[in-house]
Structures are given as structure tokens and as C-alpha cells.
N, C-alpha and C. Protein backbone atom coordinates (compact mmCIF):
# COMPACT_ATOMS: atom_id res chain seq x y z
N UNK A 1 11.75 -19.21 5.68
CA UNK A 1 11.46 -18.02 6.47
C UNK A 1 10.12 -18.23 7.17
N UNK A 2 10.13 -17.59 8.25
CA UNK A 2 8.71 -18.01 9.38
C UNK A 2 7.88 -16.99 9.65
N UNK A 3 7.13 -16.71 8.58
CA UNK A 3 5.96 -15.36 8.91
C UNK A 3 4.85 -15.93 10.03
N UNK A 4 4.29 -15.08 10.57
CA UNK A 4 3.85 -14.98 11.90
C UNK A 4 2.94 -13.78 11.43
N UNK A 5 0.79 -14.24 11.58
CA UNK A 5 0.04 -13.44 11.35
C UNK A 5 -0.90 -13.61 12.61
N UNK A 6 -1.40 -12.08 13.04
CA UNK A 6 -2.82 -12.71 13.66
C UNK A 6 -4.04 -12.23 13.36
N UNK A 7 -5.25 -13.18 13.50
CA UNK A 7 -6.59 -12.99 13.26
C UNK A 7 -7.51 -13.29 14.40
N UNK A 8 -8.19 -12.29 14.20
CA UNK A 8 -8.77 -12.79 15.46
C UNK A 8 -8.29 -12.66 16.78
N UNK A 9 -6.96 -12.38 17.28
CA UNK A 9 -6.27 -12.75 18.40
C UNK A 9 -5.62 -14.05 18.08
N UNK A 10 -5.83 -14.22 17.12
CA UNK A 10 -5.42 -15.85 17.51
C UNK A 10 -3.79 -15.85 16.54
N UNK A 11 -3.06 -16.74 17.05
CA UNK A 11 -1.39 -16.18 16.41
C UNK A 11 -1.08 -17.51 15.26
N UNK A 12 -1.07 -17.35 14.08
CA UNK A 12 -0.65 -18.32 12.70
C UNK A 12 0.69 -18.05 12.55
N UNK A 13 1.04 -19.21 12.06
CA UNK A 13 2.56 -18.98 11.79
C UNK A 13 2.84 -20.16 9.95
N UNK A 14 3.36 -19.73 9.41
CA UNK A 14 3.66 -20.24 7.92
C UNK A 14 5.18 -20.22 7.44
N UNK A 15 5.26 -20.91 7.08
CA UNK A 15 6.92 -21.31 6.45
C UNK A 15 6.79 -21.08 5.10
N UNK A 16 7.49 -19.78 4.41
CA UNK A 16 7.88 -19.69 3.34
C UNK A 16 9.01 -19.77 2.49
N UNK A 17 9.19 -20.44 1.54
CA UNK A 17 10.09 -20.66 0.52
C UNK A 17 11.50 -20.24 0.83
N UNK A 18 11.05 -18.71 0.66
CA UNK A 18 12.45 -17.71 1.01
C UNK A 18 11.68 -16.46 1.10
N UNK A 19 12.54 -15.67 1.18
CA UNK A 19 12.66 -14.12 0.84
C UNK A 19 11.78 -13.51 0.34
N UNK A 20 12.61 -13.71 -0.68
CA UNK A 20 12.42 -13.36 -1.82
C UNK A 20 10.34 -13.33 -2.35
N UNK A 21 9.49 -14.73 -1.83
CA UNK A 21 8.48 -14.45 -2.04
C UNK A 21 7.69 -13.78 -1.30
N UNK A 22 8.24 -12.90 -0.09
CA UNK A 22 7.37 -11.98 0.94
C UNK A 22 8.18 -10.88 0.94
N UNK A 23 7.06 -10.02 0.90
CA UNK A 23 7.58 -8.16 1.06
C UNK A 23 6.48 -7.59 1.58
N UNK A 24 6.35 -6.56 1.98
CA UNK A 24 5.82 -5.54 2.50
C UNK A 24 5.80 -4.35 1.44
N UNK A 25 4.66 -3.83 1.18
CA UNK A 25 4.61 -2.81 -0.03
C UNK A 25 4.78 -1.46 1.23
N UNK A 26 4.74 -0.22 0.34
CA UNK A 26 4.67 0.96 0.67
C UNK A 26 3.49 1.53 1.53
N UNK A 27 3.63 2.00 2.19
CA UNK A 27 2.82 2.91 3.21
C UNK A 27 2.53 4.11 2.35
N UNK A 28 1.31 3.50 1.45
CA UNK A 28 0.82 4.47 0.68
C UNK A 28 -0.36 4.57 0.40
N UNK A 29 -1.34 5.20 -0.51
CA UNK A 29 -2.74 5.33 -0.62
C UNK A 29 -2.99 5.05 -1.93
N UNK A 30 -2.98 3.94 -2.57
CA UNK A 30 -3.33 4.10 -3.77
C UNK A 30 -4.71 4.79 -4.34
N UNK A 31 -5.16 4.47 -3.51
CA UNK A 31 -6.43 5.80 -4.40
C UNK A 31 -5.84 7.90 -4.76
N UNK A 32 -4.83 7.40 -4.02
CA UNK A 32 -4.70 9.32 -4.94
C UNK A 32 -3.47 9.17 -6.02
N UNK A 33 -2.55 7.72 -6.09
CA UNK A 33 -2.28 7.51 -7.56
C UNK A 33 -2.19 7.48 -8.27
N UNK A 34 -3.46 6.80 -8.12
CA UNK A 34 -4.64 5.98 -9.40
C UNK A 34 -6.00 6.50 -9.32
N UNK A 35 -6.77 6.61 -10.57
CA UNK A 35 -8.21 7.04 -10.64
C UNK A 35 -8.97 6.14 -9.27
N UNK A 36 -10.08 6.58 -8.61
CA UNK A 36 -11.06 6.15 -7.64
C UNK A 36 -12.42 6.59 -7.72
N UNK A 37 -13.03 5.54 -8.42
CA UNK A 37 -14.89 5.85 -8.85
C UNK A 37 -15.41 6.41 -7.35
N UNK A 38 -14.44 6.29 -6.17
CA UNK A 38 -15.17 6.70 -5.25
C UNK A 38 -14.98 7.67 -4.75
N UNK A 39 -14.03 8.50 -4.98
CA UNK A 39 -13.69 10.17 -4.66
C UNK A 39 -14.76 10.74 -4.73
N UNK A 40 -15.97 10.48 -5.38
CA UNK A 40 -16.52 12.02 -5.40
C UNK A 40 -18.21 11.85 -4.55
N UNK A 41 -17.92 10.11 -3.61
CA UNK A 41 -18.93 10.43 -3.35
C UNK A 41 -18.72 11.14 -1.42
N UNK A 42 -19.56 11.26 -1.17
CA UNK A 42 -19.85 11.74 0.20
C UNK A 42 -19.55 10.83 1.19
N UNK A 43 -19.69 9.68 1.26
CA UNK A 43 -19.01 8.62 2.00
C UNK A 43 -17.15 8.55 1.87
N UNK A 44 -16.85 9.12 1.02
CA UNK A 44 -15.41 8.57 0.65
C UNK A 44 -14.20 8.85 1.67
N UNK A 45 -14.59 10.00 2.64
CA UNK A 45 -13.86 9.96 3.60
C UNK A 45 -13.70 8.87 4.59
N UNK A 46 -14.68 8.07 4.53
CA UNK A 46 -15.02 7.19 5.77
C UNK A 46 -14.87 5.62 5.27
N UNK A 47 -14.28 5.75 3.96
CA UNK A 47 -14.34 4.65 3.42
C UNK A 47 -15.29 3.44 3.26
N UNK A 48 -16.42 3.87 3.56
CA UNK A 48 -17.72 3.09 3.08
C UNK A 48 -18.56 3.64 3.47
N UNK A 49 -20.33 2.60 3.61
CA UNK A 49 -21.37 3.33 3.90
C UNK A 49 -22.44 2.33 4.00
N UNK A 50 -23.33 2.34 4.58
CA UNK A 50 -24.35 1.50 5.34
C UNK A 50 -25.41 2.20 4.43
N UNK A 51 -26.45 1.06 3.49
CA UNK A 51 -27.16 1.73 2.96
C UNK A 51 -28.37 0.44 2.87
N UNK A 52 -29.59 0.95 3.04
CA UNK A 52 -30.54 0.09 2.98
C UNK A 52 -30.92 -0.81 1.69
N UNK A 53 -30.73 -1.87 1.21
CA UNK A 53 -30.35 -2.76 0.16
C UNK A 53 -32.29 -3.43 -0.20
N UNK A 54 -32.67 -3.63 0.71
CA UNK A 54 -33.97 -4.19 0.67
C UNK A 54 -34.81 -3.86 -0.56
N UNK A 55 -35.03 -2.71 -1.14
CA UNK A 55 -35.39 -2.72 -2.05
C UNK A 55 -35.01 -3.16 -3.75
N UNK A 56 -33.57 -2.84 -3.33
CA UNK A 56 -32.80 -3.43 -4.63
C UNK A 56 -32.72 -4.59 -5.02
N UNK A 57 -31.96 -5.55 -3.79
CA UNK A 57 -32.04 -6.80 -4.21
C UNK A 57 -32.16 -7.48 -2.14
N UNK A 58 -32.15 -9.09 -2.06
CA UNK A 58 -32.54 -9.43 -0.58
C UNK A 58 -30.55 -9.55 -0.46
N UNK A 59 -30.15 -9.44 0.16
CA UNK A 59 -28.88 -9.49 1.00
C UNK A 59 -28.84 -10.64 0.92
N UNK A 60 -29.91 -11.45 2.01
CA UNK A 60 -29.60 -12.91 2.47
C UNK A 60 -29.02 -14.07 0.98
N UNK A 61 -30.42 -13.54 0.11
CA UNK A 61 -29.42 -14.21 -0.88
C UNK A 61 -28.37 -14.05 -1.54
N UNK A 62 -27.89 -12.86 -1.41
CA UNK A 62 -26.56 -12.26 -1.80
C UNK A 62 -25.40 -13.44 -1.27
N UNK A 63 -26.00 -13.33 0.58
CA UNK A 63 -24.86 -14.18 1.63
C UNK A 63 -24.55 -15.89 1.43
N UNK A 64 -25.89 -16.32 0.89
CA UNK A 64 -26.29 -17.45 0.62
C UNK A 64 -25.34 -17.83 -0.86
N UNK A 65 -25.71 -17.00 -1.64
CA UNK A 65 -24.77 -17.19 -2.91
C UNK A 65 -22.85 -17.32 -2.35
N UNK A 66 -22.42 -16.23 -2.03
CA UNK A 66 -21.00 -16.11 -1.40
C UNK A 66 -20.76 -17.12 -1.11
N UNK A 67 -21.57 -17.59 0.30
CA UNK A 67 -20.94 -18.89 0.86
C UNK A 67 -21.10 -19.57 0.32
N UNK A 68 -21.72 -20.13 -0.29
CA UNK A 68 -21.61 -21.12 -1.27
C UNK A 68 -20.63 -21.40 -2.17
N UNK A 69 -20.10 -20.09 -2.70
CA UNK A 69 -19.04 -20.32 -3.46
C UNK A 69 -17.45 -20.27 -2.64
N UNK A 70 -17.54 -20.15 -2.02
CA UNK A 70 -16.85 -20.03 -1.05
C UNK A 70 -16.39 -21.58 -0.42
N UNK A 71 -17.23 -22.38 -0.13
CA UNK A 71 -17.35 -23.51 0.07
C UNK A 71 -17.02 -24.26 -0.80
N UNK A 72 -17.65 -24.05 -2.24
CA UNK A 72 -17.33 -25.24 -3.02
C UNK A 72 -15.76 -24.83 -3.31
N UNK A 73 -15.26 -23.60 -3.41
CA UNK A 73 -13.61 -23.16 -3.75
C UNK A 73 -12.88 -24.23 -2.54
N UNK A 74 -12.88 -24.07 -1.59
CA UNK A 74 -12.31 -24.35 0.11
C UNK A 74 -12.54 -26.16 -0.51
N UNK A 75 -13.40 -26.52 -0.91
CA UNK A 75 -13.74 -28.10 -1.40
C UNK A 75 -13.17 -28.36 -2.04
N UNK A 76 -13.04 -27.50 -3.12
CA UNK A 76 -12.13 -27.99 -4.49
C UNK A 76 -10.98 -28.03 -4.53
N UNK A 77 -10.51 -26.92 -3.57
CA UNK A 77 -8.45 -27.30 -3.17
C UNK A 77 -8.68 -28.31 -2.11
N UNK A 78 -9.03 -28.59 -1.37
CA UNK A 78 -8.99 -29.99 -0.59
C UNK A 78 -10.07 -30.57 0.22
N UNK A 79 -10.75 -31.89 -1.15
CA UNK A 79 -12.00 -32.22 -0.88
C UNK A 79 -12.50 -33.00 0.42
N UNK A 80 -10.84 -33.72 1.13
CA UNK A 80 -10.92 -33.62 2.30
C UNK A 80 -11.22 -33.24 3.54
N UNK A 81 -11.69 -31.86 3.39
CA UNK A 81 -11.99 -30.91 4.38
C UNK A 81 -13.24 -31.18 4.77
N UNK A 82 -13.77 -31.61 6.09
CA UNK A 82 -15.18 -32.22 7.04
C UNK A 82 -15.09 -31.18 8.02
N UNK A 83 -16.50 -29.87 7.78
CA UNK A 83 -16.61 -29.18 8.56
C UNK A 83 -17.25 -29.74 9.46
N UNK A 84 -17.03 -29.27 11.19
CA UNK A 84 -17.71 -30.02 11.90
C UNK A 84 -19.35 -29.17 12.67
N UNK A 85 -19.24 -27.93 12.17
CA UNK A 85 -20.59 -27.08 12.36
C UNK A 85 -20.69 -26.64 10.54
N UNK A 86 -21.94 -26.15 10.67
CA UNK A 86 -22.63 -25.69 9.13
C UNK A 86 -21.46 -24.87 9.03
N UNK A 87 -21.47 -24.48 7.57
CA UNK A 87 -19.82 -23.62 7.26
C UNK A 87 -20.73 -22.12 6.66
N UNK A 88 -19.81 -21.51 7.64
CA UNK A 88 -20.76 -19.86 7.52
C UNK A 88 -19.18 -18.61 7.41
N UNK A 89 -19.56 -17.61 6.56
CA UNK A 89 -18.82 -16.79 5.87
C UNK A 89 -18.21 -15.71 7.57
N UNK A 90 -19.37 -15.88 8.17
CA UNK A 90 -18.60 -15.56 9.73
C UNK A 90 -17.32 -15.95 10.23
N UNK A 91 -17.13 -17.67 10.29
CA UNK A 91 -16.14 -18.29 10.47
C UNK A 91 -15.42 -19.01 9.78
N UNK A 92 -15.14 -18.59 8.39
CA UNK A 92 -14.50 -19.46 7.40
C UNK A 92 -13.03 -19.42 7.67
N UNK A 93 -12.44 -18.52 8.49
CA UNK A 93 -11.22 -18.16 8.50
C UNK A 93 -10.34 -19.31 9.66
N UNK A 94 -11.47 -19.53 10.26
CA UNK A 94 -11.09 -20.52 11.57
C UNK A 94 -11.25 -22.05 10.66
């Protein structure tokens, strides 16, 4: 079977097994389901929230950590892989 995704604009196409391993779930909300730690805050309509981090902890190293792991995962299924610019969490998908 020939699923067909896009990202970016850009059009992927993948050959699967069969059937049987692709579906489409329900057009539903699991947060009114199931419990959601985030119902009760004030953002929850909008589904997130922009909040100044600087004091808590630095971001950058937050981003720095991610990609990194990120990289060595992408390495470890195929150590073959020679990025040809620095490999950044921007464009990992490409």
C-alpha cells in the first residue's frame, strides 16, 4: 500500500506492508476522555503558552541537549548517515 504525506510542502511517499498496519484513528479529543493536568490552567484553551524560561533554566541548553540526542538516535539506526550542513532540530526532518 502507498501512503503519501506532506511536510513542509514537500510530498513523501512510503510503501507499506499492507493494510492492515495503517489506520486513521477517530476524530476525537482525547483530553475530555481521559484525565488532562492541563484543563484547569488558563492557557488550556489555546493549547499552549509562551512563557519566559530564563530564570528557571537557559533554553539554549535545553536545545543543545535535544539535538544531540536526536543525532546520536538518527546515528544509531544508520551510522551511515553524512550530514552535509551542521545538523539542527530546525531541519532534521529534511
Amino acid at each position: 500500500m502507498q501512503h503519501t504525506y506532506s511536510i513542509d510542502g514537500r510530498d513523501f511517499s512510503v510503501d507499506l506492508a499492507s493494510k492492515e498496519n495503517f489506520f486513521v484513528g477517530k476524530n476525537e479529543i482525547l483530553s475530555e476522555r481521559f484525565g488532562d493536568l492541563t484543563k484547569n490552567h488558563a492557557w488550556y484553551p489555546e493549547g499552549y503558552t509562551v512563557i519566559n524560561t530564563q530564570d528557571i533554566f537557559d533554553i539554549s541548553i535545553v536545545k543543545d541537549k535535544i539535538r544531540d540526542k536526536v543525532l546520536a538516535i538518527i546515528q544509531e539506526i544508520n551510522p551511515k548517515i553524512k550530514f552535509e550542513k551542521e545538523f539542527s532540530l530546525e531541519t532534521y526532518h529534511q
